[in-house]
Protein backbone atom coordinates (compact mmCIF):
# COMPACT_ATOMS: atom_id res chain seq x y z
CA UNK A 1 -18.74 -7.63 -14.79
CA UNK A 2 -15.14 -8.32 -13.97
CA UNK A 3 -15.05 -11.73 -15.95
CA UNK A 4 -11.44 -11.20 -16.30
CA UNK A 5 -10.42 -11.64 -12.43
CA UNK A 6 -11.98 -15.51 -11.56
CA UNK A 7 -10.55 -16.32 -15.22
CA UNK A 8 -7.04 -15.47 -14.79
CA UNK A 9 -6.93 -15.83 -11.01
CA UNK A 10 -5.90 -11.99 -10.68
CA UNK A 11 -7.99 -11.81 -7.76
CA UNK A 12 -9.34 -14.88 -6.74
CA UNK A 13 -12.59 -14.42 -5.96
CA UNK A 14 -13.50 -17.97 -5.45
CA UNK A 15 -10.43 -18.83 -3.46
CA UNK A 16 -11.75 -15.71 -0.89
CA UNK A 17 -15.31 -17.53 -0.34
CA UNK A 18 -13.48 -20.55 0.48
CA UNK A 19 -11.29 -19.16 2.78
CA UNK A 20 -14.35 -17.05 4.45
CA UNK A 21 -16.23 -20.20 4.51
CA UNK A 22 -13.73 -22.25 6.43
CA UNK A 23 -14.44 -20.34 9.81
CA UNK A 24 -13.70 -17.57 11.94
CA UNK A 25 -9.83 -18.33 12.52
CA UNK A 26 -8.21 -21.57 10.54
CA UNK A 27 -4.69 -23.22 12.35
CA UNK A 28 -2.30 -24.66 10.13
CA UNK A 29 -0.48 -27.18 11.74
CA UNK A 30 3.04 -27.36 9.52
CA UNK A 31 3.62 -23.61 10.19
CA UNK A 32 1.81 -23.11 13.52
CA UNK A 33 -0.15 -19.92 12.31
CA UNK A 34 -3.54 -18.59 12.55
CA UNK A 35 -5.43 -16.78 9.48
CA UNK A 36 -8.74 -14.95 9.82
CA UNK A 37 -10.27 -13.79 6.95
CA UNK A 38 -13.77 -12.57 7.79
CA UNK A 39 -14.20 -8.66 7.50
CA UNK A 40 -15.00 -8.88 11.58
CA UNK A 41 -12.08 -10.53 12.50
CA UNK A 42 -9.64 -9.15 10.34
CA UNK A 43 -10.78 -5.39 11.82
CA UNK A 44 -10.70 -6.52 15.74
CA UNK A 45 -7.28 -7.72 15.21
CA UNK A 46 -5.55 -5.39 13.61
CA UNK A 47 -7.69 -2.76 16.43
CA UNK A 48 -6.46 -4.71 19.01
CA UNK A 49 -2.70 -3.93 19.46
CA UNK A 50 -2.79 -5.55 23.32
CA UNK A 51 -3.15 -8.74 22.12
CA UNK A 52 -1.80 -8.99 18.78
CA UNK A 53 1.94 -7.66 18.13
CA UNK A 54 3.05 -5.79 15.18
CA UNK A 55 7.07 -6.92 16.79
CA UNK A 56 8.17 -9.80 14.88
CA UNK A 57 11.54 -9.02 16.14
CA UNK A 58 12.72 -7.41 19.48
CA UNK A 59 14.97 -5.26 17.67
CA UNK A 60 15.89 -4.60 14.07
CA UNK A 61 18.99 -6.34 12.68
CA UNK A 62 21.00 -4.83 9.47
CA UNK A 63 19.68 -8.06 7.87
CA UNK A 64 15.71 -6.87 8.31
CA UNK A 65 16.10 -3.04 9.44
CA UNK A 66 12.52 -2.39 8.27
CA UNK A 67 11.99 -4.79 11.51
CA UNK A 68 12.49 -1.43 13.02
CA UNK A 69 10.14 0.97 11.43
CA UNK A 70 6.75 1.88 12.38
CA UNK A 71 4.97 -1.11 10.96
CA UNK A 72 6.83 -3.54 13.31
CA UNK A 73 6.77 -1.11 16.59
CA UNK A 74 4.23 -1.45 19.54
CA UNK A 75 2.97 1.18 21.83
CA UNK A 76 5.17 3.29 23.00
CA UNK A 77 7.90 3.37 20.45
CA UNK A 78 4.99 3.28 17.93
CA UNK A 79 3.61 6.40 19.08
CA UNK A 80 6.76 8.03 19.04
CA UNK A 81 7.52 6.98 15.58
CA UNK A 82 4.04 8.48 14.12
CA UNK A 83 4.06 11.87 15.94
CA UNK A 84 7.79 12.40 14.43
CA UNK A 85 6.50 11.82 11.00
CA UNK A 86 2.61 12.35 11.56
CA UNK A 87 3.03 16.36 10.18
CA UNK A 88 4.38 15.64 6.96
CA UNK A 89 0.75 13.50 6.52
CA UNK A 90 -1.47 16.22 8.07
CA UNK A 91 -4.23 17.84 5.54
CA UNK A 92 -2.61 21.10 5.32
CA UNK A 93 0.32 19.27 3.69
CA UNK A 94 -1.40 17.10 1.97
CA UNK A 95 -3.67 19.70 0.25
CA UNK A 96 -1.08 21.92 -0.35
CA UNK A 97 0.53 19.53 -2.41
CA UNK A 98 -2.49 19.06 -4.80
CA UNK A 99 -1.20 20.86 -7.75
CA UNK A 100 2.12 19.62 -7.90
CA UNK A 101 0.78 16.03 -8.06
CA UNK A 102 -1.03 17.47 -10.61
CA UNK A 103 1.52 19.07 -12.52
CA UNK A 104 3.57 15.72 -12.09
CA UNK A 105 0.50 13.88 -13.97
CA UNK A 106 0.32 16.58 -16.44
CA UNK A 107 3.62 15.97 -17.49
CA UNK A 108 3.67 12.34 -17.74
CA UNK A 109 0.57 12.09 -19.66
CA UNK A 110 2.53 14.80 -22.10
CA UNK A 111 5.48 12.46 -22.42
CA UNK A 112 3.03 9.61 -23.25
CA UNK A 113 0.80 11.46 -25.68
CA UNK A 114 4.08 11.96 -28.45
CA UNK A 115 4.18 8.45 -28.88
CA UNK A 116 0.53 7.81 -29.13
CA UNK A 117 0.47 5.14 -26.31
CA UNK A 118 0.93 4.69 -22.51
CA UNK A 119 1.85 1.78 -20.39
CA UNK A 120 -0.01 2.87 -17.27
CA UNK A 121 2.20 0.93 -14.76
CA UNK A 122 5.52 1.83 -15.88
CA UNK A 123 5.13 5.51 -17.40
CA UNK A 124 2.33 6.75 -15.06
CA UNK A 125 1.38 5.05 -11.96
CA UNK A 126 4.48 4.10 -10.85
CA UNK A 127 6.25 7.60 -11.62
CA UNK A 128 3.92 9.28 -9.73
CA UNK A 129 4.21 8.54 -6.25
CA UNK A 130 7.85 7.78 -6.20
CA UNK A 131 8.31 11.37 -7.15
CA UNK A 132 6.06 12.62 -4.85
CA UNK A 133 7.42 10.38 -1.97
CA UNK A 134 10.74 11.16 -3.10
CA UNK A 135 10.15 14.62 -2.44
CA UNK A 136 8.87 14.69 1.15
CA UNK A 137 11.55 12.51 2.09
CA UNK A 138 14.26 14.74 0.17
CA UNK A 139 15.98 12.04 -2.34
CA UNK A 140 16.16 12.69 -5.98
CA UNK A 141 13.14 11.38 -7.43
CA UNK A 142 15.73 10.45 -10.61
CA UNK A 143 16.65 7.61 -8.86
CA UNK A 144 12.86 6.03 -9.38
CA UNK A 145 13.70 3.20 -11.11
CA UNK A 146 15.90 1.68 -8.31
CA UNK A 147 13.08 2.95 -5.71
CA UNK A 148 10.71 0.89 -7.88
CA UNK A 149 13.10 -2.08 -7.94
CA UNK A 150 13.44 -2.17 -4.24
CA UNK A 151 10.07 -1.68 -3.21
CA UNK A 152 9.16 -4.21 -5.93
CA UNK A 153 11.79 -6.65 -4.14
CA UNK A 154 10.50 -6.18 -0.38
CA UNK A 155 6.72 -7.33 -1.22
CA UNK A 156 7.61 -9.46 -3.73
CA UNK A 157 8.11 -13.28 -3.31
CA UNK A 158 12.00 -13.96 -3.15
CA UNK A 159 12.84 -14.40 0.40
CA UNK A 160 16.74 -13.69 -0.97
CA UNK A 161 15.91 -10.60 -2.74
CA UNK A 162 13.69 -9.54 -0.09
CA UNK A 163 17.21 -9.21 2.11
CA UNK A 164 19.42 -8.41 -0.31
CA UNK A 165 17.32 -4.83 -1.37
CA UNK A 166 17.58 -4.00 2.39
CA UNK A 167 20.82 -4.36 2.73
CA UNK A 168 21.37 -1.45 -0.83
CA UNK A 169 18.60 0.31 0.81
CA UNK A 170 20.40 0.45 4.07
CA UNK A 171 23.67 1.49 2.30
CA UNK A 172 21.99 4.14 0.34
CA UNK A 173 19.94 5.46 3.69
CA UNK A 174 23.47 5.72 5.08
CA UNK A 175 24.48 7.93 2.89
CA UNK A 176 21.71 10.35 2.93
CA UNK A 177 21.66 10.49 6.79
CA UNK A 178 25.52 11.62 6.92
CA UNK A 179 24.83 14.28 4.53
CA UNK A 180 21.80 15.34 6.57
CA UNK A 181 24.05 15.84 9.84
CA UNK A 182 26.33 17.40 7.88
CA UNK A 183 23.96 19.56 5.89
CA UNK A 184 20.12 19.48 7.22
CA UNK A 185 17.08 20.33 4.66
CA UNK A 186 13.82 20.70 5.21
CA UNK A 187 12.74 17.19 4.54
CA UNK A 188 11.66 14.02 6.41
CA UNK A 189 14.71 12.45 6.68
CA UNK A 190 16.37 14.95 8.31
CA UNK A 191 13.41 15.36 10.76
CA UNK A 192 14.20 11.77 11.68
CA UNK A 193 17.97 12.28 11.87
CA UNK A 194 17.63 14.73 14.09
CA UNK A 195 15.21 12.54 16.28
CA UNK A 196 18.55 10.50 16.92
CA UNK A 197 19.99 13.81 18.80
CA UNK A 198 17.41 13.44 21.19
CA UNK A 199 19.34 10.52 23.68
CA UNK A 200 16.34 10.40 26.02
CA UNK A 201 13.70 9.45 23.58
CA UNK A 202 15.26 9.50 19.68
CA UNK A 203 16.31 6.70 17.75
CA UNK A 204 18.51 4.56 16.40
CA UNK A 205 19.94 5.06 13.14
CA UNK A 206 19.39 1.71 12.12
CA UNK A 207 15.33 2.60 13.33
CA UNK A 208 15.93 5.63 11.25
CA UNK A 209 17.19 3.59 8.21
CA UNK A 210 13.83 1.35 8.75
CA UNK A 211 11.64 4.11 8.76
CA UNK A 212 13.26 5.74 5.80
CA UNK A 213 12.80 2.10 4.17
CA UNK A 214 8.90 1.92 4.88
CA UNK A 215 8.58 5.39 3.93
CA UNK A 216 10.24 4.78 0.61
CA UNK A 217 8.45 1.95 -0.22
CA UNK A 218 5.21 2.84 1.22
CA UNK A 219 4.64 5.60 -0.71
CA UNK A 220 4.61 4.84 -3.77
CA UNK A 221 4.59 0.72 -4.30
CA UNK A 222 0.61 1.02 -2.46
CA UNK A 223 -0.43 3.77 -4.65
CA UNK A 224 0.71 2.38 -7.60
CA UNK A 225 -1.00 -0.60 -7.46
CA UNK A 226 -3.99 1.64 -6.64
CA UNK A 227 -3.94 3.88 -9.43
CA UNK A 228 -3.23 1.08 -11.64
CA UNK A 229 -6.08 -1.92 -10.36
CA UNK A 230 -8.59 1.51 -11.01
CA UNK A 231 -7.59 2.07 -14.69
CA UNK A 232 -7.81 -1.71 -15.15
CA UNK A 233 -10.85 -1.88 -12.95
CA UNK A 234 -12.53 0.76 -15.15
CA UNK A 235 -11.24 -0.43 -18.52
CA UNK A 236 -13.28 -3.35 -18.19
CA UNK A 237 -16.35 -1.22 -17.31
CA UNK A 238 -16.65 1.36 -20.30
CA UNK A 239 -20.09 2.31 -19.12
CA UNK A 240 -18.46 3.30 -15.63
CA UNK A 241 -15.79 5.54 -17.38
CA UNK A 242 -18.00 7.39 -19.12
CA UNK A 243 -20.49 7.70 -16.14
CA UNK A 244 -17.11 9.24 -14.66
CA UNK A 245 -16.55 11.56 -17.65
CA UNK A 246 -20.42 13.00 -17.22
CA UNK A 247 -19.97 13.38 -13.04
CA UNK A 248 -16.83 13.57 -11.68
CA UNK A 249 -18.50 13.44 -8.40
CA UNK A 250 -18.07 9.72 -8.93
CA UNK A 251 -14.42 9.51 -8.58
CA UNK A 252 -14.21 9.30 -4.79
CA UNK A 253 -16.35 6.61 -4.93
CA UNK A 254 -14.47 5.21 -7.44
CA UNK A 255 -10.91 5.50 -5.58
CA UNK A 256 -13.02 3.68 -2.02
CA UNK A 257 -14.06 0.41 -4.69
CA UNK A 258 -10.78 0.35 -6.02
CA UNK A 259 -9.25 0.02 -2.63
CA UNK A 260 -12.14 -2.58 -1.30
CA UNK A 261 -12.36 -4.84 -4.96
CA UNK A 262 -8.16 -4.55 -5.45
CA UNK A 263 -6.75 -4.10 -1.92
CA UNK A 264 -3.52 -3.27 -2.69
CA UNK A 265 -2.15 -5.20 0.74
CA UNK A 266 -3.76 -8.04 0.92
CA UNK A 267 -2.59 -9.55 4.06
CA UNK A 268 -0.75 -8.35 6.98
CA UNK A 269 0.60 -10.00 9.90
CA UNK A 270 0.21 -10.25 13.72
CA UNK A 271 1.83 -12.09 16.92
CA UNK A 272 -0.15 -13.63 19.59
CA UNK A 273 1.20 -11.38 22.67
CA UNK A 274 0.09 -14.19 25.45
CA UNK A 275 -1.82 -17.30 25.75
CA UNK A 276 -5.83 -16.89 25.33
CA UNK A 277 -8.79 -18.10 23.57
CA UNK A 278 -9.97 -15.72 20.61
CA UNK A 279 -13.74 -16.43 19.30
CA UNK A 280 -13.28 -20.07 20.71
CA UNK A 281 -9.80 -20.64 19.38
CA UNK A 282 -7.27 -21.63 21.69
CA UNK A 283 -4.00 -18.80 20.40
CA UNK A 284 -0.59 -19.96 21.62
CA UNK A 285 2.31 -16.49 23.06
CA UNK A 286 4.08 -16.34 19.86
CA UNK A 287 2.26 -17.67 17.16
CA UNK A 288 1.26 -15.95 13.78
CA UNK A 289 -1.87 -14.84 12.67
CA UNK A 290 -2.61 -13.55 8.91
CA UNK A 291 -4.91 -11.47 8.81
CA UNK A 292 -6.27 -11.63 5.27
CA UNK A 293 -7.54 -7.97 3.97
CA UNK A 294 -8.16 -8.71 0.44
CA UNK A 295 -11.09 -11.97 1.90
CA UNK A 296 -12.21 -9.61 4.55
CA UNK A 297 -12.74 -6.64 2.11
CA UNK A 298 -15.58 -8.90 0.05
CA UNK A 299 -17.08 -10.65 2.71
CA UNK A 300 -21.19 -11.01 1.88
CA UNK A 301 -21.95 -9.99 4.95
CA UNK A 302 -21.03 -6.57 5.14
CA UNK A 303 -20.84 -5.55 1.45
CA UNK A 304 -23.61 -6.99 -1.01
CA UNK A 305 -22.55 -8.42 -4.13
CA UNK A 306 -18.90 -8.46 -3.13
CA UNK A 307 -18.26 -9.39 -6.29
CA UNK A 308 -19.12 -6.58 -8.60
CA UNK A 309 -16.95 -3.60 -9.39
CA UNK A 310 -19.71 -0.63 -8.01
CA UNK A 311 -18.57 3.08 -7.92
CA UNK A 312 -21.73 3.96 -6.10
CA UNK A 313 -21.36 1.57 -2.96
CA UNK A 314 -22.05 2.64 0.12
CA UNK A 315 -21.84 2.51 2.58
CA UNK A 316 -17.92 0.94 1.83
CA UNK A 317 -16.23 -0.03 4.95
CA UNK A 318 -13.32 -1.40 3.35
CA UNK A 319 -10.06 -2.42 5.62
CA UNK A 320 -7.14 -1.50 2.84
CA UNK A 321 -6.01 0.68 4.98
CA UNK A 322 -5.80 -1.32 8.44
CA UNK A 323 -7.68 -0.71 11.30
CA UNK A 324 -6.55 0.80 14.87
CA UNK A 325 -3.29 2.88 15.70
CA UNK A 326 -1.30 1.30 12.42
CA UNK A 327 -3.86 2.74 10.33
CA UNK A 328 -2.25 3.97 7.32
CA UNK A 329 -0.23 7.41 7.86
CA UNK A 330 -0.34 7.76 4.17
CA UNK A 331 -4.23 7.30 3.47
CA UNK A 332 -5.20 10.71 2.66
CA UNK A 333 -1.80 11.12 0.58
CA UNK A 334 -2.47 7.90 -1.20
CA UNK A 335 -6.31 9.12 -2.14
CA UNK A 336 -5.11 12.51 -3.09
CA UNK A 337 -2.71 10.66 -5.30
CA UNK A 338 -5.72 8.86 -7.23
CA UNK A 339 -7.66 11.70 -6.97
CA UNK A 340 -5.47 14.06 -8.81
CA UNK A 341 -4.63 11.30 -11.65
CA UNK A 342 -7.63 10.07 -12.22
CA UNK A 343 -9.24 13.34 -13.14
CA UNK A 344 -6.37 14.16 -15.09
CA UNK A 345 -6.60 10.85 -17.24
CA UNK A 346 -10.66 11.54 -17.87
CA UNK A 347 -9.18 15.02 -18.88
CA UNK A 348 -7.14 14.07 -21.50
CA UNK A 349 -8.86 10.18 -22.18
CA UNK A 350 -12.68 10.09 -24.06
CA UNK A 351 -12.27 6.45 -23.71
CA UNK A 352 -9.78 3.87 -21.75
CA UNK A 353 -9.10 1.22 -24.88
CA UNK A 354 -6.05 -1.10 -24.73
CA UNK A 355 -3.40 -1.57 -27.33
CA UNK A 356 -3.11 -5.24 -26.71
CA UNK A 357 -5.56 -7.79 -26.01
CA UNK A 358 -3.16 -9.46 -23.40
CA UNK A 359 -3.96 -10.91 -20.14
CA UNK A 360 -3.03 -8.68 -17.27
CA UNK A 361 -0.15 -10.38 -15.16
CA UNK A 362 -0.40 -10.29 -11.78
CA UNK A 363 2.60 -9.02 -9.28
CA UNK A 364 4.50 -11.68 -8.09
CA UNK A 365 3.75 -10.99 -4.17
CA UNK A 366 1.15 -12.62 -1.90
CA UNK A 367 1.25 -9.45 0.22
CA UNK A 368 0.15 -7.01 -2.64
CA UNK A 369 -2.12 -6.93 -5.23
CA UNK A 370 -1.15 -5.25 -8.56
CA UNK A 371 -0.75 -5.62 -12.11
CA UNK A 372 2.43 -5.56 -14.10
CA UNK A 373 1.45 -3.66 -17.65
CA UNK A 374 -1.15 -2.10 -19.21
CA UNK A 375 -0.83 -0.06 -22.36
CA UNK A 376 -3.42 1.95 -23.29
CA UNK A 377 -4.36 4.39 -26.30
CA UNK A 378 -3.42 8.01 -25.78
């Protein structure tokens, strides 16, 4: 099962026993950082905000504003960040917005099916979420393609482009936040502009601009990966698609494996807060630690046969979406999200068969994990 990801290095399977097998915490001496991979490590420091930072930066700049969104913040800005945004997550939201993702998948399945063929990144699972996201945060979902180029640019690999998108982004956030003090809507960017009102406890537009940033790019690059790494997943499994097609009680499972076998993050980063000695490792105030989910997520010793795509795992204590108070605002969105498309592609789908025999091409980002096409008969 799953021949595909060892032989074309999409997820490097070997590479992650390596890594787990070369201890708890590894230094690297050129850079001066720590990585952990092991599925115990990796959750007790991302849990453990009082010794590990989420601030790479005192402050956001207007070179790195997404320095200053809820990702980078500690305790207490980071509280204040979530419960100004933690509504628009809540499950009475969330569920109400079930049939409208659903009528969103609907109709780009409908597009698809006229010209016999879909490419699932491009014309489904990227689509999706950005015009979902685009919604709560009240910009026009038309402008998808350059949400998808940005967010494409800030996890990809070019440190210049990584900037540069920030910078548009910023200019574009600017213009949305004047016309929301001018004009406000019911939307989450206007929630947040009107947290900069607030002079004892709001914040700064260029924190606003961050969060707006994260938000954007949050929402719908994370999910898209997930929605796509299941299709692929299950295209190389036809016997698990058409379990999925007799019980649909399977697709929750199926949406918890995805996230564990394909973490869509696959690494995220810490700061040592002070001097100390971490599981007989002597950390340094200041140096980096990676923590490394995609490793941690199939380490043998907490899921057996880490290796092999199974929709029936459990239990499936799977860190793809962090661990602690950054755990991921957006989970029960994100799961809704592959949810809703999932049962709309076994729907419409008796089989998943591809119209090319090409080898799936990885993202270019060691942060995420995604492919970049797959076309598939409709």
């Amino acid at each position: 099962m799953m021949g595909w990801a060892s032989q074309n290095e999409l997820l490097p399977l070997e590479r992650y026993r390596q890594q787990r097998a070369a201890g708890e915490a590894v230094y690297d001496l050129a850079s001066g950082s720590w990585s952990v991979y092991s599925h115990s490590g990796v959750k007790r420091i991302l849990a453990d905000y009082e010794h590990f930072s989420s601030q790479m930066q005192a402050n956001p700049t207007e070179d790195e504003p997404i320095e200053g969104s809820i990702l980078r913040r500690d305790p207490p800005k980071h509280k204040q960040m979530r419960s100004l945004i933690a509504k628009a997550f809540s499950a009475k939201v969330v569920k109400a917005m079930e049939s409208q993702i659903r009528n969103i998948a609907e109709e780009l399945l409908d597009r698809a099916a006229s010209s016999g063929g879909l490419e699932v990144v491009g014309e489904f699972a990227s689509p999706l979420p950005v015009i979902v996201i685009a919604e709560l945060l009240g910009v026009p979902s038309e402008d998808r393609e350059l949400f998808k180029g940005w967010s494409d640019d800030l996890v990809g690999n070019d440190y210049s482009r990584y900037l540069q998108c920030q910078k548009e982004m910023t200019a574009y956030f600017r213009i949305q936040i004047e016309e929301r003090r001018k004009q406000p809507k019911n939307d989450l960017v206007t929630a947040l502009v009107q947290s900069c009102m607030n002079d004892d406890n709001g914040l700064s537009e260029l924190e606003v601009i961050g969060m707006c940033i994260l938000l954007l790019v949050a929402g719908n690059e994370t999910t898209t990966n997930l929605i796509s790494s299941m299709m692929m997943c299950l295209e190389s499994s036809p016997e698990t698609y058409a379990d999925l097609r007799r019980d649909r009680e399977l697709i929750p499972g199926t949406i918890e494996e995805t996230l564990r076998f394909c973490s869509p993050v696959q690494v995220i980063e810490r700061r040592v807060k002070a001097d100390m000695f971490w599981n007989g490792h002597w950390m340094q105030a200041g140096q980096r630690v990676y923590t490394y989910i995609g490793a941690a997520n199939h380490d043998e010793r907490v899921f057996a046969d880490p290796e092999r795509f199974n929709v029936k795992r459990s239990p499936n204590p799977h860190l793809a979406f962090g661990q602690g108070i950054h755990f991921c605002l957006g989970a029960m969105l994100a799961r809704l999200e592959a949810k809703v498309a999932l049962n709309v592609i076994v729907d419409r789908l008796e089989s998943l068969r591809r119209l090319d025999d090409e080898p799936f091409e990885r993202l270019d980002s060691d942060m995420m994990f995604g492919i970049k096409q797959m076309r598939i008969k409709v």
